[in-house]
PDB file of N, CA and C in Angstrom:
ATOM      1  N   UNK A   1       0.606  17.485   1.101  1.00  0.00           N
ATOM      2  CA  UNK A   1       0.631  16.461   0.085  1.00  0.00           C
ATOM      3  C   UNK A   1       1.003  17.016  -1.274  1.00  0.00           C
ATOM      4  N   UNK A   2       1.166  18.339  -1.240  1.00  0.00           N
ATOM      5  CA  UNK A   2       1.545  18.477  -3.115  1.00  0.00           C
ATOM      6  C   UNK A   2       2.979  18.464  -3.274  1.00  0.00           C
ATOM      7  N   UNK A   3       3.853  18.273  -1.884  1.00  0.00           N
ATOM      8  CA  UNK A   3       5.229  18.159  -2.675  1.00  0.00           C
ATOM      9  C   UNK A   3       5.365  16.682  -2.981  1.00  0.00           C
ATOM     10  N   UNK A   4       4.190  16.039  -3.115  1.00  0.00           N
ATOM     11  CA  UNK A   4       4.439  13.832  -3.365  1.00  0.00           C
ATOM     12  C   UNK A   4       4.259  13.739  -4.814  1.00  0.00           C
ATOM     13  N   UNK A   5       5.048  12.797  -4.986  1.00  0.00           N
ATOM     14  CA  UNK A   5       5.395  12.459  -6.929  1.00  0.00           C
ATOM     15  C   UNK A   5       4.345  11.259  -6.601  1.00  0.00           C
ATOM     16  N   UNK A   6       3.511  11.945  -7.850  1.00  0.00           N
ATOM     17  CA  UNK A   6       1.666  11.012  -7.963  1.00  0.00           C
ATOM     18  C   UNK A   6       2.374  10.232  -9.074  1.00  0.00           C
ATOM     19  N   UNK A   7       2.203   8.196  -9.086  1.00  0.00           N
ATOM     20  CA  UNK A   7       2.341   7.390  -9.887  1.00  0.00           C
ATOM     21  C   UNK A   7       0.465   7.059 -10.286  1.00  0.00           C
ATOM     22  N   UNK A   8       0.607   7.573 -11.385  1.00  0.00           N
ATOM     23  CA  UNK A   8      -0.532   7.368 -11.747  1.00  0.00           C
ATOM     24  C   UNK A   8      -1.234   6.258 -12.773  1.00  0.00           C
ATOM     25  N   UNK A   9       0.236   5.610 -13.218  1.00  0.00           N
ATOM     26  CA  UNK A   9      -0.124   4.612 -14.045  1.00  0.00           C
ATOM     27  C   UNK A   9      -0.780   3.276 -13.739  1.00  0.00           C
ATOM     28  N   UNK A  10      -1.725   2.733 -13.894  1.00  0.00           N
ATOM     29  CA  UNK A  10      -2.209   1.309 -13.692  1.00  0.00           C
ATOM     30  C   UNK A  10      -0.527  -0.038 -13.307  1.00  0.00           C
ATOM     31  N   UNK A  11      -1.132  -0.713 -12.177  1.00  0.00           N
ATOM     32  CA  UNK A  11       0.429  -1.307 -11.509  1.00  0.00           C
ATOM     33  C   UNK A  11       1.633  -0.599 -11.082  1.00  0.00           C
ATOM     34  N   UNK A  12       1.395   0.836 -10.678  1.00  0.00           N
ATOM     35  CA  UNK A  12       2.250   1.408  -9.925  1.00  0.00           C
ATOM     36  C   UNK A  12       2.320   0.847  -8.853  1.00  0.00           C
ATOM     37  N   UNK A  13       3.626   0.809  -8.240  1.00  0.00           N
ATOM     38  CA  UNK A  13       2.969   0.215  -6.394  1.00  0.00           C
ATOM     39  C   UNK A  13       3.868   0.915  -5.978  1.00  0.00           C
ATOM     40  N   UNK A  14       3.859   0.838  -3.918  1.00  0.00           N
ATOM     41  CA  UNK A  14       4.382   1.399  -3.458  1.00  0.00           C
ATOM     42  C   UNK A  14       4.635   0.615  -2.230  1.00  0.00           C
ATOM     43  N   UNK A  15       5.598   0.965  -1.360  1.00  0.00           N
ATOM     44  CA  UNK A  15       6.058  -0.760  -0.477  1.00  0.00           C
ATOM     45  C   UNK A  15       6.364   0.028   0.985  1.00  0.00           C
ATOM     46  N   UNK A  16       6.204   0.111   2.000  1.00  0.00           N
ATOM     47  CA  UNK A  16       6.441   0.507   3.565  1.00  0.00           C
ATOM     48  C   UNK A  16       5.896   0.075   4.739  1.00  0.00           C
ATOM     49  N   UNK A  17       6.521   0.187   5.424  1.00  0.00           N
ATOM     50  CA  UNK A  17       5.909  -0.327   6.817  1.00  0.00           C
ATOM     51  C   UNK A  17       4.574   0.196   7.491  1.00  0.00           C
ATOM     52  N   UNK A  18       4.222   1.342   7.033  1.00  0.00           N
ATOM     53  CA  UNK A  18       3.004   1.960   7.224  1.00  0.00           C
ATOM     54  C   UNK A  18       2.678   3.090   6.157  1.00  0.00           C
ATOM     55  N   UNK A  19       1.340   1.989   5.048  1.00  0.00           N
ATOM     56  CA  UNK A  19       0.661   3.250   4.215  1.00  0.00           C
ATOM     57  C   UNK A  19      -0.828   3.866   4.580  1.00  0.00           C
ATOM     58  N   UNK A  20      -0.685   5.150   4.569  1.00  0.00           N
ATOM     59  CA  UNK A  20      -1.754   6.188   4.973  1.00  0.00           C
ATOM     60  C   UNK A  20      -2.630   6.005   3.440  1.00  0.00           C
ATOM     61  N   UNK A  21      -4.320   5.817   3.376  1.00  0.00           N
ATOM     62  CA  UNK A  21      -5.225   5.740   2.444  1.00  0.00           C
ATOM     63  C   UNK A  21      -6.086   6.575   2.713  1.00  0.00           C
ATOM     64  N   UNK A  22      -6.445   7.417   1.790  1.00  0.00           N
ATOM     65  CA  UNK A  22      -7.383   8.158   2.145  1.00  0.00           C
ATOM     66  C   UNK A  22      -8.386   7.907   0.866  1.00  0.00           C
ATOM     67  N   UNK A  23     -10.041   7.617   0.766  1.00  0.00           N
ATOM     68  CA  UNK A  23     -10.562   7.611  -0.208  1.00  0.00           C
ATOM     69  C   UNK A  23     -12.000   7.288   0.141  1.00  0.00           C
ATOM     70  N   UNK A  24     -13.257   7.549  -0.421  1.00  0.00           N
ATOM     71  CA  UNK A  24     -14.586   7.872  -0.478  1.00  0.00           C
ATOM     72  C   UNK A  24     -14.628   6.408  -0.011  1.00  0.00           C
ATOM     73  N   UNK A  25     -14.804   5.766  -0.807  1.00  0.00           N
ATOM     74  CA  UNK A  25     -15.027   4.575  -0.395  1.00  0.00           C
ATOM     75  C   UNK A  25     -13.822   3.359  -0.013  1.00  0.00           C
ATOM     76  N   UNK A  26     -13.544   2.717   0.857  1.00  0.00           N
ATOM     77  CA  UNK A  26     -12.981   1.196   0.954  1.00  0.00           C
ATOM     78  C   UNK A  26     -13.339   0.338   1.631  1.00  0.00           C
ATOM     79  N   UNK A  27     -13.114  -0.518   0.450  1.00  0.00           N
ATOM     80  CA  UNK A  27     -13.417  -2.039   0.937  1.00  0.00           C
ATOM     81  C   UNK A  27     -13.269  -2.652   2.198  1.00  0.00           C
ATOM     82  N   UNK A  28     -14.004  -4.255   2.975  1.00  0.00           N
ATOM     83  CA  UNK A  28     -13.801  -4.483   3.892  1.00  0.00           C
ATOM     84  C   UNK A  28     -12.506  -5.545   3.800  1.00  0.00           C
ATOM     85  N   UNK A  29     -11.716  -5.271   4.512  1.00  0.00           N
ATOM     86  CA  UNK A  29     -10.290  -6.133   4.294  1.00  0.00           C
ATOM     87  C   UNK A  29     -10.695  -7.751   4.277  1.00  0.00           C
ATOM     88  N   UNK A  30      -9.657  -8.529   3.296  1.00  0.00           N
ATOM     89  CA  UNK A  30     -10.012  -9.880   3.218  1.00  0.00           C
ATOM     90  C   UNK A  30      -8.830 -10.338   3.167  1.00  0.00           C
ATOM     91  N   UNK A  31      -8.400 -11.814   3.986  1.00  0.00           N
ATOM     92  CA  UNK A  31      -7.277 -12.346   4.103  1.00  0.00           C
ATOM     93  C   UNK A  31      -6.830 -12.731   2.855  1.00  0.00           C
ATOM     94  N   UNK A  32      -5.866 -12.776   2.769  1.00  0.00           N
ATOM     95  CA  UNK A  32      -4.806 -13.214   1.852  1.00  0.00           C
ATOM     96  C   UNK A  32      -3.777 -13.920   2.342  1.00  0.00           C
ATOM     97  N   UNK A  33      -3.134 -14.819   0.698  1.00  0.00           N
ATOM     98  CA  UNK A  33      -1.802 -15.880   1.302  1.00  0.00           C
ATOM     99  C   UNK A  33      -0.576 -14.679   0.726  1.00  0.00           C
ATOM    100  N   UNK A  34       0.205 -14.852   1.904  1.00  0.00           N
ATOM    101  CA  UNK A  34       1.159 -13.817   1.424  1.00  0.00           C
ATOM    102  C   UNK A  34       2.621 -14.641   1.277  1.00  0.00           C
ATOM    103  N   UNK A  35       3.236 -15.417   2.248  1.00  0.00           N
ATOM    104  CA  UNK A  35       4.348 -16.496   1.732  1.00  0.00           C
ATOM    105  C   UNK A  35       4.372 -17.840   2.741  1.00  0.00           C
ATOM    106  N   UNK A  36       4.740 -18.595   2.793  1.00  0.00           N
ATOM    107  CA  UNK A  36       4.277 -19.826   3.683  1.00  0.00           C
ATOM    108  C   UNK A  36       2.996 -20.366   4.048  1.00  0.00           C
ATOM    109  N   UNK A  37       3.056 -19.968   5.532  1.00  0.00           N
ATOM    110  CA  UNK A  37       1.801 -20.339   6.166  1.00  0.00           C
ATOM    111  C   UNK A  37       1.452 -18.364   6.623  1.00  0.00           C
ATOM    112  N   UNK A  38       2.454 -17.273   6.025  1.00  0.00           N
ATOM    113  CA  UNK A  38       1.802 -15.463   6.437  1.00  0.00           C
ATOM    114  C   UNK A  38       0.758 -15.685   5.995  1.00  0.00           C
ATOM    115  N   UNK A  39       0.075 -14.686   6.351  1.00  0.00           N
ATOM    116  CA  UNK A  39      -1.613 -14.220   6.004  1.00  0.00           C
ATOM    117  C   UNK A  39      -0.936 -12.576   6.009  1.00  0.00           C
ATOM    118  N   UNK A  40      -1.807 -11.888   5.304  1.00  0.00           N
ATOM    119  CA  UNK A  40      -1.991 -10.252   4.674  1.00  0.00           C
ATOM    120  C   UNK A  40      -3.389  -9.980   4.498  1.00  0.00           C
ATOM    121  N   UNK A  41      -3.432  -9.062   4.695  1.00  0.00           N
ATOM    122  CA  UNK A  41      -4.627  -8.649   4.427  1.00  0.00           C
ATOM    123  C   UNK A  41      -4.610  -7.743   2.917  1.00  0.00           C
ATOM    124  N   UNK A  42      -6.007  -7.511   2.646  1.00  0.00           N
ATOM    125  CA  UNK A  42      -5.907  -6.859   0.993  1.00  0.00           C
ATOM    126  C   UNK A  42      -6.958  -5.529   0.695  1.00  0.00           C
ATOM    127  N   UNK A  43      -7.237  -4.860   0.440  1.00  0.00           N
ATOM    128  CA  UNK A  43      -8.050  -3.812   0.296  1.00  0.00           C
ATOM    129  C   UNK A  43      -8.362  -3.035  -0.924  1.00  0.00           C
ATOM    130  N   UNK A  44      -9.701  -2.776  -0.963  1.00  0.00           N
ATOM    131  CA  UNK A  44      -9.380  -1.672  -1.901  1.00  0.00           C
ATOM    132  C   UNK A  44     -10.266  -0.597  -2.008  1.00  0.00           C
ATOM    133  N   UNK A  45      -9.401   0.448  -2.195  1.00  0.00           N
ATOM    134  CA  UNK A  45      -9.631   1.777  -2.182  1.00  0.00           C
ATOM    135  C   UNK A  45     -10.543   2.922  -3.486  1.00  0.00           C
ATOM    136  N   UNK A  46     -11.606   3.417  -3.130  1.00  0.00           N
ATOM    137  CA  UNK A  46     -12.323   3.897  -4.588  1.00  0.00           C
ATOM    138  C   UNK A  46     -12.592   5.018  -4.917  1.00  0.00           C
ATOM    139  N   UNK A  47     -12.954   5.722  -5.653  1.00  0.00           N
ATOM    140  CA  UNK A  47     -13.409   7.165  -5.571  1.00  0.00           C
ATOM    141  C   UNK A  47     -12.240   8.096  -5.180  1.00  0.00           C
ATOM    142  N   UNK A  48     -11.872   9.082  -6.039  1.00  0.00           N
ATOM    143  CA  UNK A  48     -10.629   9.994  -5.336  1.00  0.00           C
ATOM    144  C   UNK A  48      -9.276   9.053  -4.370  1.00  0.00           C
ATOM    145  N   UNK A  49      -9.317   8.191  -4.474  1.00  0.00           N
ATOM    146  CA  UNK A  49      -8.720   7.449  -3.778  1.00  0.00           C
ATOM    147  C   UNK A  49      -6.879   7.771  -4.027  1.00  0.00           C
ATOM    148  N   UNK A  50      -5.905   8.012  -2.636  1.00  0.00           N
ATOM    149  CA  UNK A  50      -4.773   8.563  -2.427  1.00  0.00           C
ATOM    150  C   UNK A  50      -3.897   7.880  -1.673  1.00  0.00           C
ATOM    151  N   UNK A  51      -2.753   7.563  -1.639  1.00  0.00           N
ATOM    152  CA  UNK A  51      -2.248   6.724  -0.913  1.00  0.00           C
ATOM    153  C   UNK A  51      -0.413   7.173  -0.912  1.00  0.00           C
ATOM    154  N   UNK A  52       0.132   7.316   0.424  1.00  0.00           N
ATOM    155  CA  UNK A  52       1.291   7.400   0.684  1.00  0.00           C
ATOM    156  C   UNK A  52       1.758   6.634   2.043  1.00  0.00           C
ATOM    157  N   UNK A  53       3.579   6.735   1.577  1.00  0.00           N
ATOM    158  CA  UNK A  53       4.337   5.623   2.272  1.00  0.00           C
ATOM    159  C   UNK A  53       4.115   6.766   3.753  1.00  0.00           C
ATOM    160  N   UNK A  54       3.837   6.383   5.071  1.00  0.00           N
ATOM    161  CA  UNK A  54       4.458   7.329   6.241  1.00  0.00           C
ATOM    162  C   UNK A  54       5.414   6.463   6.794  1.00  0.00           C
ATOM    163  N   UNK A  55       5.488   5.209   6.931  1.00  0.00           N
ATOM    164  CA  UNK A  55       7.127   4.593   7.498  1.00  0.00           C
ATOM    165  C   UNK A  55       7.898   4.221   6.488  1.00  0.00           C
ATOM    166  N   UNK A  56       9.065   4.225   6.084  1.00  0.00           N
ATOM    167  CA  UNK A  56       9.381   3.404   5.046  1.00  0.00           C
ATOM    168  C   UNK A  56       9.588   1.863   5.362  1.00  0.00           C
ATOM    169  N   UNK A  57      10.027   1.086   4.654  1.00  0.00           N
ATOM    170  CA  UNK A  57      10.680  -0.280   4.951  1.00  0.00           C
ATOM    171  C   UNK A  57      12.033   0.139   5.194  1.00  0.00           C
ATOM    172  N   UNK A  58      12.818  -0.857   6.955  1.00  0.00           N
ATOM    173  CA  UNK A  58      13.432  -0.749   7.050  1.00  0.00           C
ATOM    174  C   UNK A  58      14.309  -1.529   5.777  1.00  0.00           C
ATOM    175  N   UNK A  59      15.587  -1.588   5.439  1.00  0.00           N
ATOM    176  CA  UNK A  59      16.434  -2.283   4.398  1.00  0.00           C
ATOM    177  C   UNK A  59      17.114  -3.071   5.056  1.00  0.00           C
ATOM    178  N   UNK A  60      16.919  -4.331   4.434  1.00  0.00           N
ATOM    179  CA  UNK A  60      17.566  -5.771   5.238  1.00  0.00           C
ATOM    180  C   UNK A  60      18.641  -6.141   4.125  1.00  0.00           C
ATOM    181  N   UNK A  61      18.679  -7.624   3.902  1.00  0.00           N
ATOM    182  CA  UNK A  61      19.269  -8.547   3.194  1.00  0.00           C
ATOM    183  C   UNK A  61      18.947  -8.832   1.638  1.00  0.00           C
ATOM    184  N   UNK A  62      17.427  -8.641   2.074  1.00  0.00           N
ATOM    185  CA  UNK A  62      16.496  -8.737   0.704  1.00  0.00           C
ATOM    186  C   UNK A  62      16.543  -7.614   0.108  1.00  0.00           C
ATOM    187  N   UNK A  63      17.030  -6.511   0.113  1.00  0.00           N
ATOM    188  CA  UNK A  63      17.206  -5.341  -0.537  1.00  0.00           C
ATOM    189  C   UNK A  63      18.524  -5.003  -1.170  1.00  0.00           C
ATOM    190  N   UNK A  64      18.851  -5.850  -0.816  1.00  0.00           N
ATOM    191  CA  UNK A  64      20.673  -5.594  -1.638  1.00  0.00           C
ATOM    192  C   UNK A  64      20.465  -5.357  -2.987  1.00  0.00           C
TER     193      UNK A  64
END
């Protein structure tokens, strides 16, 4: 993990098909509206709390 560029600013985000969390404490996941009738789930992470992309998003249409 020390070759990863840390965004440390408040509203950094980060977007992939699968993110790895590692942290002392997290929350118990709670549904969310994500677009239509999707559901997402939401979390959150506390204490030392670390987080990286391991799949990326594949690139569609919406990424142009």
């Amino acid at each position: 993990m020390s070759g990863l560029i840390w965004h440390l600013n408040p509203n950094d985000a980060i977007k992939g098909d699968r993110i790895v969390v590692i942290a002392r404490k997290i929350d118990d996941p709670t549904v969310v509206a994500d677009s239509g009738r999707h559901r997402a789930q939401r979390t959150v992470a506390r204490d030392n709390a670390r987080a990286w992309i391991d799949v990326p998003v594949r690139p569609g249409p919406q990424f142009k």
